[in-house]
Protein backbone atom coordinates (compact mmCIF):
# COMPACT_ATOMS: atom_id res chain seq x y z
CA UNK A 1 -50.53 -5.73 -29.08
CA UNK A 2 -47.38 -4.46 -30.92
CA UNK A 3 -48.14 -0.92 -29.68
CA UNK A 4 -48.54 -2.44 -25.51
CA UNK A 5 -45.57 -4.69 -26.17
CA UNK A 6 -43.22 -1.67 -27.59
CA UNK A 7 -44.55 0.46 -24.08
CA UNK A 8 -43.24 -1.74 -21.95
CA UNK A 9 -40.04 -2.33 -23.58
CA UNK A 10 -39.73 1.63 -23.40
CA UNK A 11 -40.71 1.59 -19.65
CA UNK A 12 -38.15 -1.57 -18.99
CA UNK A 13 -35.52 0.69 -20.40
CA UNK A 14 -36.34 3.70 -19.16
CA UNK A 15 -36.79 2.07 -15.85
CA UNK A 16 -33.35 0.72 -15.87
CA UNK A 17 -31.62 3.73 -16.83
CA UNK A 18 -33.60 5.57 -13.84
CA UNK A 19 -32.21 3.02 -11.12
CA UNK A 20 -28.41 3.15 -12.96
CA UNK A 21 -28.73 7.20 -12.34
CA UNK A 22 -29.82 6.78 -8.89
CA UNK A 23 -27.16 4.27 -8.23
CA UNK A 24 -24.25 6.05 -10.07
CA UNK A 25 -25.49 9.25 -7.80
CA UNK A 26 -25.85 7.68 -4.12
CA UNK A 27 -22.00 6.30 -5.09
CA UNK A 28 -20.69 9.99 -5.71
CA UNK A 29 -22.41 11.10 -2.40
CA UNK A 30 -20.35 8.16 -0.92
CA UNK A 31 -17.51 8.93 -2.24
CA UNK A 32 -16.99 12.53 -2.09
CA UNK A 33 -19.86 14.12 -0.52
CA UNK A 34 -17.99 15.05 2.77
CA UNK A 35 -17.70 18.18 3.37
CA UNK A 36 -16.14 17.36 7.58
CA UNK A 37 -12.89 17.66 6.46
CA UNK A 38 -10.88 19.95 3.87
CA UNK A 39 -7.68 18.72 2.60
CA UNK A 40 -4.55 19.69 0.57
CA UNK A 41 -3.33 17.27 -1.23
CA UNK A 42 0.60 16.06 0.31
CA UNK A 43 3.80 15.48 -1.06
CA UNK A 44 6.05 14.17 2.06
CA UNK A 45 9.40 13.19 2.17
CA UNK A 46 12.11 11.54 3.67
CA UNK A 47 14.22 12.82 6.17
CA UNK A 48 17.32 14.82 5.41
CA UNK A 49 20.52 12.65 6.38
CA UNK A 50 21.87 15.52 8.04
CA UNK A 51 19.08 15.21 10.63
CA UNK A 52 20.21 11.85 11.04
CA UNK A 53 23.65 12.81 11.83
CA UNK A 54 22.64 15.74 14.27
CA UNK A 55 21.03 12.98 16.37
CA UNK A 56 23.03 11.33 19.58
CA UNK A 57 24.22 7.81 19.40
CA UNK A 58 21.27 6.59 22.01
CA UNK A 59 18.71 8.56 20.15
CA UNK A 60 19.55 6.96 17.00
CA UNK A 61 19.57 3.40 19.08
CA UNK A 62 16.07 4.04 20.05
CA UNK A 63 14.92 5.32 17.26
CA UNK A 64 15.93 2.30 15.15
CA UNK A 65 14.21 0.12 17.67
CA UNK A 66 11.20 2.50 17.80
CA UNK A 67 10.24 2.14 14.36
CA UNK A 68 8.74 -1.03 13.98
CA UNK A 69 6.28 -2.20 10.85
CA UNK A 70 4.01 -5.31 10.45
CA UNK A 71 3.59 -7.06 7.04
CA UNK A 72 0.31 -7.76 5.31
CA UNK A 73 0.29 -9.91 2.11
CA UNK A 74 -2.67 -10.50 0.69
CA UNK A 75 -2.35 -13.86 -1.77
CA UNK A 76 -5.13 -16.32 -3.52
CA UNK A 77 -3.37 -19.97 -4.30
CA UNK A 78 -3.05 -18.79 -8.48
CA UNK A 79 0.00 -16.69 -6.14
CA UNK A 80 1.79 -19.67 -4.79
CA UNK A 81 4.61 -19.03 -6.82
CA UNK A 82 5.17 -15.15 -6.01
CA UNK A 83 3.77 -16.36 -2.25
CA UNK A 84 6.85 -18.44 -2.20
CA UNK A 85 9.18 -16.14 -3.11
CA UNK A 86 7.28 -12.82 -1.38
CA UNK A 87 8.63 -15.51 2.52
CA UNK A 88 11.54 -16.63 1.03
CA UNK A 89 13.07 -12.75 0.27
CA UNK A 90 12.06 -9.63 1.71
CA UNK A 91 9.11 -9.90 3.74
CA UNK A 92 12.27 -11.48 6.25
CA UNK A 93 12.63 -8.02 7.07
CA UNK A 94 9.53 -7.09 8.16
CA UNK A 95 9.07 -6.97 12.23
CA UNK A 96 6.40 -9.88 11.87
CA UNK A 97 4.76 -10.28 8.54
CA UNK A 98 1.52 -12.95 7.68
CA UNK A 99 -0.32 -14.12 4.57
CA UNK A 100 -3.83 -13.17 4.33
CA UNK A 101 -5.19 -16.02 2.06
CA UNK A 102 -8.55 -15.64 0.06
CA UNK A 103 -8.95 -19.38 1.01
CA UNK A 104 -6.65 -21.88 3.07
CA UNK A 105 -3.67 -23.15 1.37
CA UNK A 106 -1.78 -26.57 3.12
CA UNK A 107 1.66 -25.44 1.45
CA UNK A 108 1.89 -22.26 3.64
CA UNK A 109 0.55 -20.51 6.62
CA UNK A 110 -1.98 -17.99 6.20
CA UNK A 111 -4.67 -16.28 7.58
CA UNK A 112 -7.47 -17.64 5.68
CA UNK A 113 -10.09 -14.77 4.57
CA UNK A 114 -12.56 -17.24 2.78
CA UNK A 115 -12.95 -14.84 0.07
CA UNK A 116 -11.98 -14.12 -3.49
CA UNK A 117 -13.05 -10.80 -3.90
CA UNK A 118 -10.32 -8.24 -2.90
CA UNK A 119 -11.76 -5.58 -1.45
CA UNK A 120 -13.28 -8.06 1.19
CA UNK A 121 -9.98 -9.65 2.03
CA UNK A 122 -8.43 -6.10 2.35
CA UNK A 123 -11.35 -5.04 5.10
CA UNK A 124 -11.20 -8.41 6.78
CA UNK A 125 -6.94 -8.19 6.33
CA UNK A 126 -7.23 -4.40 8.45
CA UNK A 127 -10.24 -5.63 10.60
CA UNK A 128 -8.34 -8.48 12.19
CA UNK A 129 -4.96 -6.76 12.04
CA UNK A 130 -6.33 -3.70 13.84
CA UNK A 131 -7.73 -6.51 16.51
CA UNK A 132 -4.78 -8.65 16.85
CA UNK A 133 -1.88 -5.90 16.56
CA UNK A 134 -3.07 -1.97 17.63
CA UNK A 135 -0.63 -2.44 21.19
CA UNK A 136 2.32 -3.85 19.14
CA UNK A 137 2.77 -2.17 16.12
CA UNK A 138 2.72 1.79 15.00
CA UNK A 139 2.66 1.28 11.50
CA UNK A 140 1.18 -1.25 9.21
CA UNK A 141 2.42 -2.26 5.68
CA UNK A 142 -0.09 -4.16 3.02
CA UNK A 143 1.25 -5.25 -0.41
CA UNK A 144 0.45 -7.93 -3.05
CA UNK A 145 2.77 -10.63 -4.30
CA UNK A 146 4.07 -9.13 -7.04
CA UNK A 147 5.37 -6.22 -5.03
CA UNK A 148 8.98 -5.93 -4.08
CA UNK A 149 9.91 -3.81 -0.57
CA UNK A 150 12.83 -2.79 1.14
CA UNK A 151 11.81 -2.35 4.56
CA UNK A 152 14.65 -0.53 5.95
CA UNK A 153 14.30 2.45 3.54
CA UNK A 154 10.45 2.38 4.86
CA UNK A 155 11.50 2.74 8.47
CA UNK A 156 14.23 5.36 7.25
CA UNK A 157 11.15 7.29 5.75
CA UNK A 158 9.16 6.78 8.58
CA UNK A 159 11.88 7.76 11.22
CA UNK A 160 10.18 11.20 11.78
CA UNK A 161 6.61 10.73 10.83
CA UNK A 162 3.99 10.25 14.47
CA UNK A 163 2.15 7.21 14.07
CA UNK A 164 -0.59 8.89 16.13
CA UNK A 165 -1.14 11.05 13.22
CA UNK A 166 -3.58 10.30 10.54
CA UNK A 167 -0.77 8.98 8.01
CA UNK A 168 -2.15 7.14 4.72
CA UNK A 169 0.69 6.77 2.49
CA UNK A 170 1.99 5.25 -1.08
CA UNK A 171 2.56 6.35 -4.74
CA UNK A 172 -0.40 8.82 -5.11
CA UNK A 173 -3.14 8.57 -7.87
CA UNK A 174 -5.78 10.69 -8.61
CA UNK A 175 -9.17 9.62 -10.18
CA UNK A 176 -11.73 12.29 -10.65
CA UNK A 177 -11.99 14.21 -7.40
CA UNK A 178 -10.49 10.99 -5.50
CA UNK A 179 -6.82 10.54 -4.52
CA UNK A 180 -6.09 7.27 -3.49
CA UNK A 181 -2.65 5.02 -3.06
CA UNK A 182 -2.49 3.08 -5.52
CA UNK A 183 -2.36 -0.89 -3.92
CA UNK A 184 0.82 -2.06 -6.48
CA UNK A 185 2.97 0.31 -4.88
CA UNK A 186 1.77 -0.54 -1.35
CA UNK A 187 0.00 0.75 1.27
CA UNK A 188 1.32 2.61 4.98
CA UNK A 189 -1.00 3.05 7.61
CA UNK A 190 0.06 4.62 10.66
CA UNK A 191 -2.00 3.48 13.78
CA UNK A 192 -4.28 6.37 13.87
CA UNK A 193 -5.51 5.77 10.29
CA UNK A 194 -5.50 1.76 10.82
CA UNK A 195 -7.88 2.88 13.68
CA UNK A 196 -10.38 5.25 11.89
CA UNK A 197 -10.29 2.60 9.92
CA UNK A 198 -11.47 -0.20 11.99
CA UNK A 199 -14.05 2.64 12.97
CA UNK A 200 -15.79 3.16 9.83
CA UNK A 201 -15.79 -0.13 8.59
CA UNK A 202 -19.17 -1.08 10.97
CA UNK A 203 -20.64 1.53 8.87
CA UNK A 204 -22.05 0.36 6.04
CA UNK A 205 -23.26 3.60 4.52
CA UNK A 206 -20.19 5.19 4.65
CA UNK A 207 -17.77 1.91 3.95
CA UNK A 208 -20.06 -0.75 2.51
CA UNK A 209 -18.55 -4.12 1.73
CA UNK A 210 -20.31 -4.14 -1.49
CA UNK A 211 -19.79 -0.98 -3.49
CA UNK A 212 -23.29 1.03 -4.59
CA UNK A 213 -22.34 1.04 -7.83
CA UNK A 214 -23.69 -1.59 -11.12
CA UNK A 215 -19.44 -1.99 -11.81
CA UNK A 216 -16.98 -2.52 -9.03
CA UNK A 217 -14.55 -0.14 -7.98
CA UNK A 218 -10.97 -1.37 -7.41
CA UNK A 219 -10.04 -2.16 -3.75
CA UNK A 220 -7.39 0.29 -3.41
CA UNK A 221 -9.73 2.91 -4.23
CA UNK A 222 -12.94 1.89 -2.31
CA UNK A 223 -9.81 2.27 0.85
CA UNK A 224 -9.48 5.56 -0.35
CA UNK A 225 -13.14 6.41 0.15
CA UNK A 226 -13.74 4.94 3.58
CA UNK A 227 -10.74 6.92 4.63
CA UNK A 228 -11.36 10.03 3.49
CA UNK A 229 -15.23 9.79 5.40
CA UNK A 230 -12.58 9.61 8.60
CA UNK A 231 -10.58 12.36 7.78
CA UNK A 232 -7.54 10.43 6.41
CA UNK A 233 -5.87 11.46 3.00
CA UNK A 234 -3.55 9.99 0.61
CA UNK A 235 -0.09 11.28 0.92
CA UNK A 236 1.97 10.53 -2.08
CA UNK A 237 5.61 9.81 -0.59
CA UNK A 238 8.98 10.94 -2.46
CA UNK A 239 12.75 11.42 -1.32
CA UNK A 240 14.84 14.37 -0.72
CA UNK A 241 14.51 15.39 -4.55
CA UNK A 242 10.74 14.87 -5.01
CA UNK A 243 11.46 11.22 -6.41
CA UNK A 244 8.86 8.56 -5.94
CA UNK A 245 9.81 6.07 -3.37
CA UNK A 246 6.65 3.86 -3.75
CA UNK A 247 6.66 2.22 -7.48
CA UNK A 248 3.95 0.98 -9.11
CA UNK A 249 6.12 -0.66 -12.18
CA UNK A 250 9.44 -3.08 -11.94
CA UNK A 251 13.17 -1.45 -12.24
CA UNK A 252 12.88 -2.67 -15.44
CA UNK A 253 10.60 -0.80 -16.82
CA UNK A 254 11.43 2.21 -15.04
CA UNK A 255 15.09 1.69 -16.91
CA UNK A 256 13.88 1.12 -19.74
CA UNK A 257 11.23 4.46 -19.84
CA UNK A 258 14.49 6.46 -18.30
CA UNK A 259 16.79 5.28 -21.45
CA UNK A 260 13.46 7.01 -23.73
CA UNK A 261 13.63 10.16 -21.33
CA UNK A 262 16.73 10.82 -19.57
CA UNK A 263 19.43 8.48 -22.14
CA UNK A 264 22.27 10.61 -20.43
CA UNK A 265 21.32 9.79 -16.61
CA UNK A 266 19.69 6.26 -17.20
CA UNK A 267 20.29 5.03 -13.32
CA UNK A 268 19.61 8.59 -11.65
CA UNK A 269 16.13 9.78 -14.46
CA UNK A 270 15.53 5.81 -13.68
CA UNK A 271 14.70 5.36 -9.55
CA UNK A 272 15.15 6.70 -6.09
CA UNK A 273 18.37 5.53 -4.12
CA UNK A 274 15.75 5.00 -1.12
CA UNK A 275 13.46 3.46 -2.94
CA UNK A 276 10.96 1.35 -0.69
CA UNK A 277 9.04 -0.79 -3.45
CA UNK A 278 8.65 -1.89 -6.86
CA UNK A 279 6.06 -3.86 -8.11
CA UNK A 280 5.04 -6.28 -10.72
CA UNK A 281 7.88 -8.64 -10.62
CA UNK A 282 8.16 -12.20 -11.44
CA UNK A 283 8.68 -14.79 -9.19
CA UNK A 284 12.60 -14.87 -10.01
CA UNK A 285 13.08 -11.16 -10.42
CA UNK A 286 12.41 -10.96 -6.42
CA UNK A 287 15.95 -13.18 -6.00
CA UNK A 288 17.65 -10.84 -8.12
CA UNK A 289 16.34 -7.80 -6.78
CA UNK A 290 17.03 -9.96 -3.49
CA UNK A 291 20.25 -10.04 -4.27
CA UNK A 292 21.37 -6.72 -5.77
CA UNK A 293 20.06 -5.34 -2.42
CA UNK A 294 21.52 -7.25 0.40
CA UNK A 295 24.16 -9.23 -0.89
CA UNK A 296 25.79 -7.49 -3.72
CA UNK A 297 28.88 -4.97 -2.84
CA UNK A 298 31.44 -3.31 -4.96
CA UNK A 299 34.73 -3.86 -3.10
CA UNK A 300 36.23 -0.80 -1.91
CA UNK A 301 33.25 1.34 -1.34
CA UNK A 302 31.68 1.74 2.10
CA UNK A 303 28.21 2.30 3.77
CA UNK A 304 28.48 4.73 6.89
CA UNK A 305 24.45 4.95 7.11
CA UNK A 306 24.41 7.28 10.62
CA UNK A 307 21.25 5.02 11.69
CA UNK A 308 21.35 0.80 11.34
CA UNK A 309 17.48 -0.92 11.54
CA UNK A 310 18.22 -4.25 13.01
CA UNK A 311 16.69 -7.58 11.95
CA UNK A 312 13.69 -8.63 14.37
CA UNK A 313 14.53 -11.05 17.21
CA UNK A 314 15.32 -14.97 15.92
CA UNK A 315 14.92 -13.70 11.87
CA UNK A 316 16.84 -15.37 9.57
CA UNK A 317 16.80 -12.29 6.78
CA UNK A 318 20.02 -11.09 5.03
């Protein structure tokens, strides 16, 4: 009896290990087994400002109206505080920005997703995005709560970037043989990408709503993999002097690593002058950063940017 019962404990294990191996392997196929597309990996930057200037005064008119970005937040109600700040600051500046709720909230307008886990509400955010918005807008923005943007240094990046090309783009991350954006930062799609997208979504072998794995990959990574099935890459996204421009940490942090590794150039080892976000901020940090942004100017000094992003129609931003 001891021997049988000892068998079949062996044979349970055994077993399980079998299916975790089989599991673990049908989620690397997933994830990397492509072999459609080849790929370097991309560093892109901004424009020069000199490019700027060499443009006429109607190109840079149409160009600033050209350029125009919609805002996805995705939220659950423990976010009602960040929520509230997220409409109060700079998501103002977006062309036309919504709140993608994992439930409905009475206190604010969402889009309710009736979900808690994230990498549902991020397929459902795209899905009904990509249905609602593909004639309106060229490029699509999604960040959490505790992310800080300036959207006018976005559209500045963006200025000479096509929207019909396959553009996936953020602060860069690599894990294993998988590059991904890393969601704290935020994520840019261009159109083309949102649409591959929306493409390989309905197929649930190559973008299944339920990883294959026994533990769950992060959202912004399980993106990642759908995308790269469609040919899409991350693009990790700097300024003139290879500077990240997407950050995954506050300024506050990133002073306080630059005082460890650059204590002579604190504000220039620190951050990007076009920075476009920063991220895990507290409800009250957005105000400042709010503040130090738009409102703040040192008298004497003036701003003779060649190219000026206007507010959307009826917007009450700063």
């Amino acid at each position: 009896m001891i021997s049988e019962s000892s068998s079949f404990v062996k044979g349970v294990v055994l077993g399980g290990a079998f299916c975790m191996l089989v599991t673990l392997l049908g989620h690397i196929k997933v994830g990397h087994g492509t072999k459609a597309h080849h790929h370097e990996h991309h560093h892109i930057q901004a424009p020069n400002k000199e490019d700027v200037l060499n443009l006429s005064e109607g190109e840079r008119m149409e160009l600033s109206k050209s350029i125009r970005v919609y805002c996805i937040i995705l939220v659950k109600p423990k976010d009602l505080g960040h929520w509230a700040a997220v409409k109060e600051t700079w998501s103002k500046h977006c062309d036309k920005v919504e709140f993608y709720s994992s439930e409905n909230v009475k206190v604010f307008d969402s889009v309710a997703l009736n979900t808690n886990d994230l990498w549902v509400m991020m397929r459902k955010a795209y899905k009904i995005t990509y249905e609602r918005y593909k004639d309106e807008f060229s490029w699509f923005f999604l960040a959490y709560p505790t992310t800080f943007a300036i959207i006018e240094n976005l559209k500045y990046f963006l200025l000479k970037k096509d929207p019909s090309q396959p553009f996936y783009i953020g602060h860069t991350v690599k894990s294993g043989d998988l590059e991904y954006v890393d969601g704290e930062g935020g994520i840019v799609l261009s159109i083309e990408s949102l649409t591959r997208l929306s493409r390989v979504l309905e197929d649930s072998d190559k973008c299944p709503e339920q990883g294959g794995m026994i533990w769950k990959l992060a959202e912004d990574k399980q993106l990642a993999i759908c995308l790269k099935y469609t040919g899409v890459f991350a693009e990790n996204a700097e300024d003139a002097e290879g500077k990240d421009v997407f950050n995954t940490k506050s300024v506050g942090a990133l002073i306080k690593e630059a005082m460890s590794t650059h204590p002579q150039q604190v504000v220039d080892g620190c951050c990007s002058d076009m920075a476009i976000t920063f991220s895990g901020l507290a409800p009250n940090h957005m105000h400042v950063m709010m503040y130090g942004v738009y409102r703040l100017r040192p008298y004497g000094h003036t701003y003779n940017d060649a190219l000026v992003f206007l507010p959307p129609a009826g917007s009450d931003n700063d």
